[in-house]
Protein backbone atom coordinates (compact mmCIF):
# COMPACT_ATOMS: atom_id res chain seq x y z
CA UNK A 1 22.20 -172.54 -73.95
CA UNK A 2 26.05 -171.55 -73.15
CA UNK A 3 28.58 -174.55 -73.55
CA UNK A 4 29.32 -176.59 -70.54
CA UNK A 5 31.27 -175.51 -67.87
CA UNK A 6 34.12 -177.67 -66.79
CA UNK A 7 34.95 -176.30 -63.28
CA UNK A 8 35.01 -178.61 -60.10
CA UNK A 9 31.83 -177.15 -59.05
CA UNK A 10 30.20 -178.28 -61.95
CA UNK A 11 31.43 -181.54 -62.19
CA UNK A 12 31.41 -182.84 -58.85
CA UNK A 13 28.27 -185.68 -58.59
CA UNK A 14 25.40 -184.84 -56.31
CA UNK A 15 24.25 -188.13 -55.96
CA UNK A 16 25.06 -191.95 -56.69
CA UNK A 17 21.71 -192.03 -58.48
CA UNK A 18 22.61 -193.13 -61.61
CA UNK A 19 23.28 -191.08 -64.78
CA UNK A 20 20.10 -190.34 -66.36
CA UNK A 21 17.69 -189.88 -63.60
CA UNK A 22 14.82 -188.08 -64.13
CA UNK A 23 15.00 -184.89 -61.34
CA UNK A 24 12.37 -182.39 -61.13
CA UNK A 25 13.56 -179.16 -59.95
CA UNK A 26 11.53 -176.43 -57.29
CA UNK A 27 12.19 -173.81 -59.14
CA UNK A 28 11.61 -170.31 -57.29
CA UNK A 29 12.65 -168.25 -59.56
CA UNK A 30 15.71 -167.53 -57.65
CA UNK A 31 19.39 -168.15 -58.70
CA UNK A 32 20.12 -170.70 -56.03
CA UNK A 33 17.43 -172.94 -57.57
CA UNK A 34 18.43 -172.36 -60.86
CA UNK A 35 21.94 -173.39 -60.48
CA UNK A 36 20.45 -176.27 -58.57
CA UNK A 37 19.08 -177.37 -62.32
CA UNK A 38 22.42 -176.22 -64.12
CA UNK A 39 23.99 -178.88 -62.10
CA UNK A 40 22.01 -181.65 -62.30
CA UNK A 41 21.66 -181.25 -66.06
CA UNK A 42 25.32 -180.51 -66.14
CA UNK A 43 25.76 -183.94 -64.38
CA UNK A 44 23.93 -186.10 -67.09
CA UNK A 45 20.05 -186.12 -64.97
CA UNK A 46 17.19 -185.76 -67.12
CA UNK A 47 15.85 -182.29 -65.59
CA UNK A 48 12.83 -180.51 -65.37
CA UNK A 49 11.53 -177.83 -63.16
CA UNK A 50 8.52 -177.33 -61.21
CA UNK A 51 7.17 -173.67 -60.19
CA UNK A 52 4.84 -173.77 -56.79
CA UNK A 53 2.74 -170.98 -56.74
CA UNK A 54 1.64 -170.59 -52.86
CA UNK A 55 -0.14 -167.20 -52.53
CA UNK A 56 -2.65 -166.15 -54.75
CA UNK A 57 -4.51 -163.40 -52.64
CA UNK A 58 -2.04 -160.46 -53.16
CA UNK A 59 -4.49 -157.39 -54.60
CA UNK A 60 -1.40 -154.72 -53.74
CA UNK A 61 1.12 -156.55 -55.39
CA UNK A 62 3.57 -157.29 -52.64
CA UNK A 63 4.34 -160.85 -53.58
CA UNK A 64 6.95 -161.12 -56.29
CA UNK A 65 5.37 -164.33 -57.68
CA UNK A 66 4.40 -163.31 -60.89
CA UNK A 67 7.71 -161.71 -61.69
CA UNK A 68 9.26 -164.93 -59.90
CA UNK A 69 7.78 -167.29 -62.64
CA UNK A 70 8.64 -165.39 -65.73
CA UNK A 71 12.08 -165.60 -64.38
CA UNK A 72 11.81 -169.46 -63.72
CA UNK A 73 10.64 -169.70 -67.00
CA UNK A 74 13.99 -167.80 -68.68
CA UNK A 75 15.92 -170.19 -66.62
CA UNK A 76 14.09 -173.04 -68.18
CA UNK A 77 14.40 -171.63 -71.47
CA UNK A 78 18.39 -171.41 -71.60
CA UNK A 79 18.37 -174.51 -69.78
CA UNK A 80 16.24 -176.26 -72.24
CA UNK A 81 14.26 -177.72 -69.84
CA UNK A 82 10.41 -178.21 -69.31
CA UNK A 83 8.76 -175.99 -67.41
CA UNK A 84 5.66 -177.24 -65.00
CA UNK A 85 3.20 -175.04 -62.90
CA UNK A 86 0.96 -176.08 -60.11
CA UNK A 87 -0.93 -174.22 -57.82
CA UNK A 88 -0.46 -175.27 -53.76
CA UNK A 89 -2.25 -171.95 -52.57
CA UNK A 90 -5.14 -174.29 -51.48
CA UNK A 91 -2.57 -176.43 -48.97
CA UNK A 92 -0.26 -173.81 -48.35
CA UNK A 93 -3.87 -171.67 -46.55
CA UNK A 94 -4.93 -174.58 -44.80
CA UNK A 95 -1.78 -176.01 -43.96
CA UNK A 96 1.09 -173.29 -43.20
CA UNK A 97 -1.18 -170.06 -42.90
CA UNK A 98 -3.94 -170.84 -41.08
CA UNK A 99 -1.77 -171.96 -38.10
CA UNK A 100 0.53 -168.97 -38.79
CA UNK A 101 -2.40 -166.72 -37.51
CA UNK A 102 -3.45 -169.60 -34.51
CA UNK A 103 -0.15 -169.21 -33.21
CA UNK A 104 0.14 -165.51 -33.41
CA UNK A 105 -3.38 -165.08 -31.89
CA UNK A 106 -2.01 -167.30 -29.14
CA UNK A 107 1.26 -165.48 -28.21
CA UNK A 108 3.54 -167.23 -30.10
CA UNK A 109 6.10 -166.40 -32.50
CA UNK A 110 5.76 -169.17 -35.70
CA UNK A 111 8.26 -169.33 -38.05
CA UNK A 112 6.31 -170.03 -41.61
CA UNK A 113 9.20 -171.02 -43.66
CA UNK A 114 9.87 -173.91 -41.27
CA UNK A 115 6.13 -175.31 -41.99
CA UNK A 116 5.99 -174.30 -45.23
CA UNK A 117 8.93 -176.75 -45.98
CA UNK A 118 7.05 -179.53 -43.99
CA UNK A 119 3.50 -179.12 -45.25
CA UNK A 120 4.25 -177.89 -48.84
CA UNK A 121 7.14 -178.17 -50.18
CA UNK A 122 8.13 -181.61 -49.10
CA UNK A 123 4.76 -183.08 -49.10
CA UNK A 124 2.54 -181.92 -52.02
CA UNK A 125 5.58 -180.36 -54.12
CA UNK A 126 7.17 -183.89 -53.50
CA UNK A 127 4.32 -186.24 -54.01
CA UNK A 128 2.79 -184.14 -57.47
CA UNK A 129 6.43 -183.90 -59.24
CA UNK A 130 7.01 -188.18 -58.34
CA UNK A 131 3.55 -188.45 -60.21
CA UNK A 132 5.22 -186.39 -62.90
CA UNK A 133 7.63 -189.22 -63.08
CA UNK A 134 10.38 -187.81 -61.08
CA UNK A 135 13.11 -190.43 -59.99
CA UNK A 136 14.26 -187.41 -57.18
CA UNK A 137 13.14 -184.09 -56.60
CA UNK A 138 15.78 -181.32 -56.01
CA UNK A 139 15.51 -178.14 -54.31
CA UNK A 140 18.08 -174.78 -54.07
CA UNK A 141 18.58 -175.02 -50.24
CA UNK A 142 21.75 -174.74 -48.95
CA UNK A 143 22.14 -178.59 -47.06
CA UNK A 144 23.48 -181.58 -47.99
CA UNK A 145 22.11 -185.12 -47.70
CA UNK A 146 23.73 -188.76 -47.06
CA UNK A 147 21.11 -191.21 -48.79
CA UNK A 148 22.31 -194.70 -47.30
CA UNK A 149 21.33 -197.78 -45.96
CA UNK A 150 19.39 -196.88 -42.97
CA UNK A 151 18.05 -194.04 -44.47
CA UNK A 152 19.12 -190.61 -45.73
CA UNK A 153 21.24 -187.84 -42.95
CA UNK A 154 20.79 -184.66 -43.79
CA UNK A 155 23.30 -182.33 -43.08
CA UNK A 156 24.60 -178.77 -43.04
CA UNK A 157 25.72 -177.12 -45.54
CA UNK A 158 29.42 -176.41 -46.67
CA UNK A 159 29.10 -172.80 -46.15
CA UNK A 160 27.94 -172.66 -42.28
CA UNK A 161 26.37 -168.92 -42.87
CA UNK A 162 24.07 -169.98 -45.82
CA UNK A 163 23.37 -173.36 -44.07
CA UNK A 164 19.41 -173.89 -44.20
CA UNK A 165 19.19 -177.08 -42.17
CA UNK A 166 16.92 -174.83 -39.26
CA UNK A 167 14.39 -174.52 -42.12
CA UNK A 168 14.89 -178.69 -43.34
CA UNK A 169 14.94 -179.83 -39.42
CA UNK A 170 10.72 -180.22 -39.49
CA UNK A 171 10.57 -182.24 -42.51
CA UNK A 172 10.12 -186.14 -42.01
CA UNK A 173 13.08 -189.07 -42.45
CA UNK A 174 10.59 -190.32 -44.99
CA UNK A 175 9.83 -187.09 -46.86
CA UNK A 176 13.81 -186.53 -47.75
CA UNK A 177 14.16 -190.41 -49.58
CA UNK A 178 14.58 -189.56 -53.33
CA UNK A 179 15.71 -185.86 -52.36
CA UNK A 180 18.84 -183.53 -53.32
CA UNK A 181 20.18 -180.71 -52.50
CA UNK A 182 22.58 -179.67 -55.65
CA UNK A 183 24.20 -176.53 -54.09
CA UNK A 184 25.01 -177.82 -50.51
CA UNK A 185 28.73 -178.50 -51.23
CA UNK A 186 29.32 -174.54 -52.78
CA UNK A 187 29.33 -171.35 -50.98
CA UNK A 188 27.19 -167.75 -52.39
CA UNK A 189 29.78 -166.45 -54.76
CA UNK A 190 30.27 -170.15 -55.83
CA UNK A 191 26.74 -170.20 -56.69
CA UNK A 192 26.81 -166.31 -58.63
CA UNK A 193 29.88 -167.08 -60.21
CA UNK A 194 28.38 -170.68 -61.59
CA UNK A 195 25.36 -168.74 -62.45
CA UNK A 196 26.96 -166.04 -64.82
CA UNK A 197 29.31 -168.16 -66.44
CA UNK A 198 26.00 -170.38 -67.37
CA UNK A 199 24.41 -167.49 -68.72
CA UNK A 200 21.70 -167.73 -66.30
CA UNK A 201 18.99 -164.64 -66.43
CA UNK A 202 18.76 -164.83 -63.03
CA UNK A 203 22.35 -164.74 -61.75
CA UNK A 204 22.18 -160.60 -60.49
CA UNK A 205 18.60 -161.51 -59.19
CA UNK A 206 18.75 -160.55 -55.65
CA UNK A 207 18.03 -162.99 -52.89
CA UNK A 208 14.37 -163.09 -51.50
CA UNK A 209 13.85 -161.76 -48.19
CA UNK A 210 10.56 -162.00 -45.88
CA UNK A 211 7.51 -164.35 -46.12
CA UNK A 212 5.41 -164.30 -50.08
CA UNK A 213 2.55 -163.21 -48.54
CA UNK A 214 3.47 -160.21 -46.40
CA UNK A 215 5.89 -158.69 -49.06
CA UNK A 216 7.40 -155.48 -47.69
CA UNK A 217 4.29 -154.10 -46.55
CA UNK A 218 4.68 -153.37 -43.13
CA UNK A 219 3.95 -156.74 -40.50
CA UNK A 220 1.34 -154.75 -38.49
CA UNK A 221 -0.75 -153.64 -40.80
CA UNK A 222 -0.95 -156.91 -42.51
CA UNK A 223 -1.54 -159.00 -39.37
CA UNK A 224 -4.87 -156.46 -38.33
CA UNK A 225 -6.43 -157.73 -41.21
CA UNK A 226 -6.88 -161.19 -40.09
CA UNK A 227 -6.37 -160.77 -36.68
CA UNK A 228 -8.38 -158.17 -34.52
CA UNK A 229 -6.61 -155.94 -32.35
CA UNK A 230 -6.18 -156.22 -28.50
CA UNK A 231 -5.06 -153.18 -26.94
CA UNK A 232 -3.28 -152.88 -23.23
CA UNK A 233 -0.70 -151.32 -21.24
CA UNK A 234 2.71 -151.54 -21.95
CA UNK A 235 5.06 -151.67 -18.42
CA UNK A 236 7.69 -151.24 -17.47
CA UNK A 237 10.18 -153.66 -15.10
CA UNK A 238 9.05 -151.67 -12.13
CA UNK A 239 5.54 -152.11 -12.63
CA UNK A 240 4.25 -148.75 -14.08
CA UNK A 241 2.32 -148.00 -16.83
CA UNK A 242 4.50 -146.42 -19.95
CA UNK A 243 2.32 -146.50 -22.88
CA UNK A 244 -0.34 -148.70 -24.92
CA UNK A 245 0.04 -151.15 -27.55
CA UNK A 246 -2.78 -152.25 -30.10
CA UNK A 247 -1.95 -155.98 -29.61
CA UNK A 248 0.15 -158.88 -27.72
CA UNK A 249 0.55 -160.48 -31.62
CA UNK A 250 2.33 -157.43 -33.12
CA UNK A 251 5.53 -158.18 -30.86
CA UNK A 252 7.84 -161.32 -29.61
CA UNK A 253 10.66 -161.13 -27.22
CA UNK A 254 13.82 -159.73 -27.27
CA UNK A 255 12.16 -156.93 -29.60
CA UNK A 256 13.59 -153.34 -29.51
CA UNK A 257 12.10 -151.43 -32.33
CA UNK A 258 8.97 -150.42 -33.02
CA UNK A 259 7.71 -150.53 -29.83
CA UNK A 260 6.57 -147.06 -29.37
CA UNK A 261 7.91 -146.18 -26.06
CA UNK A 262 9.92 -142.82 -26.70
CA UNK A 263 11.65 -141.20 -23.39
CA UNK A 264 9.56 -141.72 -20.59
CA UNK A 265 10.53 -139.70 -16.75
CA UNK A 266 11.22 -142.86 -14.98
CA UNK A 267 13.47 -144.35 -17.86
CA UNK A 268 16.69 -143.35 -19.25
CA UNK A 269 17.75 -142.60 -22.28
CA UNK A 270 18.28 -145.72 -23.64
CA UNK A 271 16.72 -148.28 -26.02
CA UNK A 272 13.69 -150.72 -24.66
CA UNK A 273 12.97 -154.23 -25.59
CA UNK A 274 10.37 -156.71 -25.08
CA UNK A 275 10.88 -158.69 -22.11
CA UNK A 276 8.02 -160.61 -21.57
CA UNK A 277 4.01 -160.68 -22.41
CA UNK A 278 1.55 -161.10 -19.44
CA UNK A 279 -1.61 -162.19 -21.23
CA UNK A 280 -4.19 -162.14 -18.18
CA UNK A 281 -3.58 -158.09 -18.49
CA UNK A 282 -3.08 -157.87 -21.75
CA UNK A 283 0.34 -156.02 -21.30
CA UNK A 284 3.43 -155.93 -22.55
CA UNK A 285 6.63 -155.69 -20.74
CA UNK A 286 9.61 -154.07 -21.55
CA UNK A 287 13.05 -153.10 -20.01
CA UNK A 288 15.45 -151.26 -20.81
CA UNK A 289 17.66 -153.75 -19.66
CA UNK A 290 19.18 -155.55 -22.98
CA UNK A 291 20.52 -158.75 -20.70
CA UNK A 292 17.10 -158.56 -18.39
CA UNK A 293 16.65 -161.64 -16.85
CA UNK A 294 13.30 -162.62 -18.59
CA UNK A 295 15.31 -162.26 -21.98
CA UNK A 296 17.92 -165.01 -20.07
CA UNK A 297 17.00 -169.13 -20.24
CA UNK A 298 19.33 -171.83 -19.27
CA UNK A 299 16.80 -174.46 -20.68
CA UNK A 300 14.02 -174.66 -22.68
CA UNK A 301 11.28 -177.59 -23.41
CA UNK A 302 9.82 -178.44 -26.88
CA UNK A 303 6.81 -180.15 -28.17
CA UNK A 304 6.94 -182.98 -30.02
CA UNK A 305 10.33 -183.60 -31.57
CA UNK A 306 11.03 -184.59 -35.27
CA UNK A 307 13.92 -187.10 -35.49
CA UNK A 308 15.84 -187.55 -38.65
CA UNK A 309 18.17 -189.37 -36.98
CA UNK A 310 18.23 -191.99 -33.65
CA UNK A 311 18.40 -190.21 -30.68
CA UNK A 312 21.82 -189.86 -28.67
CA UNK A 313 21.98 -191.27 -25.29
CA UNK A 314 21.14 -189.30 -22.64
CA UNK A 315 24.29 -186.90 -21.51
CA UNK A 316 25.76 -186.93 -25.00
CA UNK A 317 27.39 -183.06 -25.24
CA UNK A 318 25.21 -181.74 -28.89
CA UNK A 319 24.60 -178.55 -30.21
CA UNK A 320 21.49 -176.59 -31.12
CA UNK A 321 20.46 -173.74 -32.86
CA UNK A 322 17.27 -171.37 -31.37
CA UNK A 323 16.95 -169.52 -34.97
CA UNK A 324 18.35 -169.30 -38.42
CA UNK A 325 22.05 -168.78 -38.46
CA UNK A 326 22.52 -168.63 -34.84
CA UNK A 327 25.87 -169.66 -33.72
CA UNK A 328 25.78 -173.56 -32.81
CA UNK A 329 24.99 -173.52 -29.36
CA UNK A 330 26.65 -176.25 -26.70
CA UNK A 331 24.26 -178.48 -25.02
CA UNK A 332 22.40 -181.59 -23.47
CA UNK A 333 19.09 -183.05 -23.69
CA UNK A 334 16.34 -185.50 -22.09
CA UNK A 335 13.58 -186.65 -23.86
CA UNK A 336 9.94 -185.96 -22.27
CA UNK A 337 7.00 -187.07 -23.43
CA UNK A 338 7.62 -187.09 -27.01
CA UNK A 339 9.98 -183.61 -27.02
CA UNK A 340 12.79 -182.84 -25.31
CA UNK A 341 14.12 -180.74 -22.18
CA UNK A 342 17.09 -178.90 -23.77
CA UNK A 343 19.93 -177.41 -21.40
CA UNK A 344 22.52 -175.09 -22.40
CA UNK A 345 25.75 -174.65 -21.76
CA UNK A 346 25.31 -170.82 -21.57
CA UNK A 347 22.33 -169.02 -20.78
CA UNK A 348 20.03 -168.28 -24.32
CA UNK A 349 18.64 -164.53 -25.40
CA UNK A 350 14.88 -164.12 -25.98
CA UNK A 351 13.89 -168.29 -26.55
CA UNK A 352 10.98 -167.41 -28.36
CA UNK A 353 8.03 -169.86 -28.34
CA UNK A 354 6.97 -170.78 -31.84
CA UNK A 355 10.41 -170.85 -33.52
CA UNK A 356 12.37 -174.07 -33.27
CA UNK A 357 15.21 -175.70 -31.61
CA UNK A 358 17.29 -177.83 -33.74
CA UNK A 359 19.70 -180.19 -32.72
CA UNK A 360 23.26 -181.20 -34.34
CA UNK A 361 25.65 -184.04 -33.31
CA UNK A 362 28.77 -182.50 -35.90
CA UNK A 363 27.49 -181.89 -39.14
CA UNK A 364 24.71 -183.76 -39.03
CA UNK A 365 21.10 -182.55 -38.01
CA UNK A 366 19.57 -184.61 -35.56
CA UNK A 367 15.86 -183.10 -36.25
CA UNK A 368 14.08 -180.13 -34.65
CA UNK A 369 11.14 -179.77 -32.71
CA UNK A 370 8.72 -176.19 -31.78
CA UNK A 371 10.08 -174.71 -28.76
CA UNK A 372 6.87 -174.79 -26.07
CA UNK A 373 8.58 -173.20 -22.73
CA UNK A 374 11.60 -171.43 -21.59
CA UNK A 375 12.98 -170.36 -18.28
CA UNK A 376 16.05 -170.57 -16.17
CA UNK A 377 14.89 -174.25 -15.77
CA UNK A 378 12.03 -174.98 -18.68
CA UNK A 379 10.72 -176.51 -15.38
């Protein structure tokens, strides 16, 4: 291993746990994890990582786990750190996949890394590396958390276009005691440049993209295997018949490509997107109106709503986030039977049910819940 590093990054404590500390490390195989360990090793924490392996079914070789854990294990190697290796593919099936295809099949759009987080990482990940002995577990996403009195606050990260807080909001209060997140306080190039001054294999190791299991094979291809096809009529906002489409699944709102609707003599020449899905027909309507008023919501209502924090009182002005690395968005809320009516402050494009809205009172993220309904009123 390359001498220490004695840069402000480096030395800067990511936790008052004391000096020491045993921290096992999710180690992906990635350089934002393995910086994660540099640190924490770097900060006097006894540190060892942890490789999940989630998808085992992969006879094309789209999923880049095998490569992934060879490169975890270099890490570990010029880290001198032990290496573990434990096999979730069993929970992550049951638990993140299998309602991956339930939603699809029922119209909605899921958002897998959000439940993987919740169902694997944070729940067996966490409980198997505590029995390891782990005084904290650690992960490479780009947050920060408060651990105090009442309870740890987790909160977004220093640099507001890597922040991964959308991903964390689904994960209990309970599930983030005795957790850290080592790179929350440094922006990318922080990260790279920490990573090749270490020595780190990994540090030109391009950043994963996509869901393990679907790879870059192409999404409808992979989704017929599991789920049959559905054909109907594709329509247009004046009612006609423009085309056919194999399936309802293969498409969520505010799509434009990929739709396969080329010219058509009523239309003009001009891009269409996915407006809406009437599921008693089976069809799929488009527009090529980009600001079409079905793509438009004021409001929007979500199931029930994961608090990592109290919740304001009612009328406090917040701020929410309808997908990963949206702009904050200005807003209020009411709660509702366990979730919350959500208004905005400006109308929202395509409010897709299955993703998540997330809530933020400043920094901090108030929790997120699955986004159920949308409309002009969510009424």
């Amino acid at each position: 291993m390359r001498a220490a590093m004695s840069t402000p990054q480096a030395s800067a404590r990511t936790t008052h746990a004391p000096p020491g500390a045993h921290v096992i490390v999710g180690l992906s195989g990635g350089v934002d994890s393995a910086v994660s360990a540099y640190l924490l090793k770097e900060q006097g924490y006894r540190v060892s990582g942890l490789f999940m392996v989630n998808w085992t079914e992969d006879e094309e070789g789209y999923c880049t786990a095998a490569q992934d854990f060879q490169d975890a294990r270099a890490v570990c190697e010029e880290l001198d750190i032990p290496l573990h290796r434990v096999d979730f593919s069993r929970e992550y099936r049951e638990r993140v996949f299998a309602q991956f295809l339930a939603d699809y099949a029922a119209g909605k759009t899921p958002n897998p890394d959000v439940l993987c987080n919740r169902e694997v990482k944070f729940a067996p990940f966490r409980e198997h590396a505590l029995r390891l002995g782990a005084d904290y577990i650690a992960t490479g996403h780009y947050a920060r958390i408060a651990h105090a009195a009442e309870g740890p606050q987790l909160l977004r990260a220093a640099d507001d276009n890597k922040d991964q807080t959308y991903f964390l909001a689904a994960v209990t209060r309970a599930q983030l005691e005795r957790v850290l997140f080592p790179v929350g306080d440094l922006a990318k190039p922080q990260v790279r440049e920490l990573a090749t001054r270490a020595g780190l294999p990994v540090h030109r190791k391009k950043d994963s993209t996509g869901i393990c299991f679907i790879g870059e094979r192409e999404f409808r291809e992979f989704l017929s295997r599991y789920l049959k096809p559905d054909p109907g009529p594709i329509v247009d906002d004046a009612g006609r018949e423009i085309g056919r489409h194999q399936g309802l699944m293969y498409y969520t709102l505010g799509q434009r490509r990929g739709i396969g609707v080329g010219g058509t003599r009523h239309g003009r020449d001009a891009p269409w997107y996915v407006v809406g899905k009437d599921a008693a027909r089976r069809a799929l309507l488009v527009s090529q109106d980009p600001a079409h008023p079905r793509l438009m919501s004021a409001a929007l209502r979500t199931g029930p709503f994961n608090w990592l924090a109290e919740p304001p009182p009612a009328g406090t002005p917040l701020q929410a986030r309808i997908r990963h690395r949206q702009a904050l968005q200005d807003c209020r809320i009411e709660l509702e039977d366990g979730g919350l009516r959500v208004r905005f402050a400006q109308p929202q494009r395509a409010v897709v049910p299955g993703q998540f809205c997330v809530l933020y009172d400043g920094p901090r993220c108030l929790g997120g819940g699955e986004i159920a309904q949308a409309g002009p009123a969510a009424s």
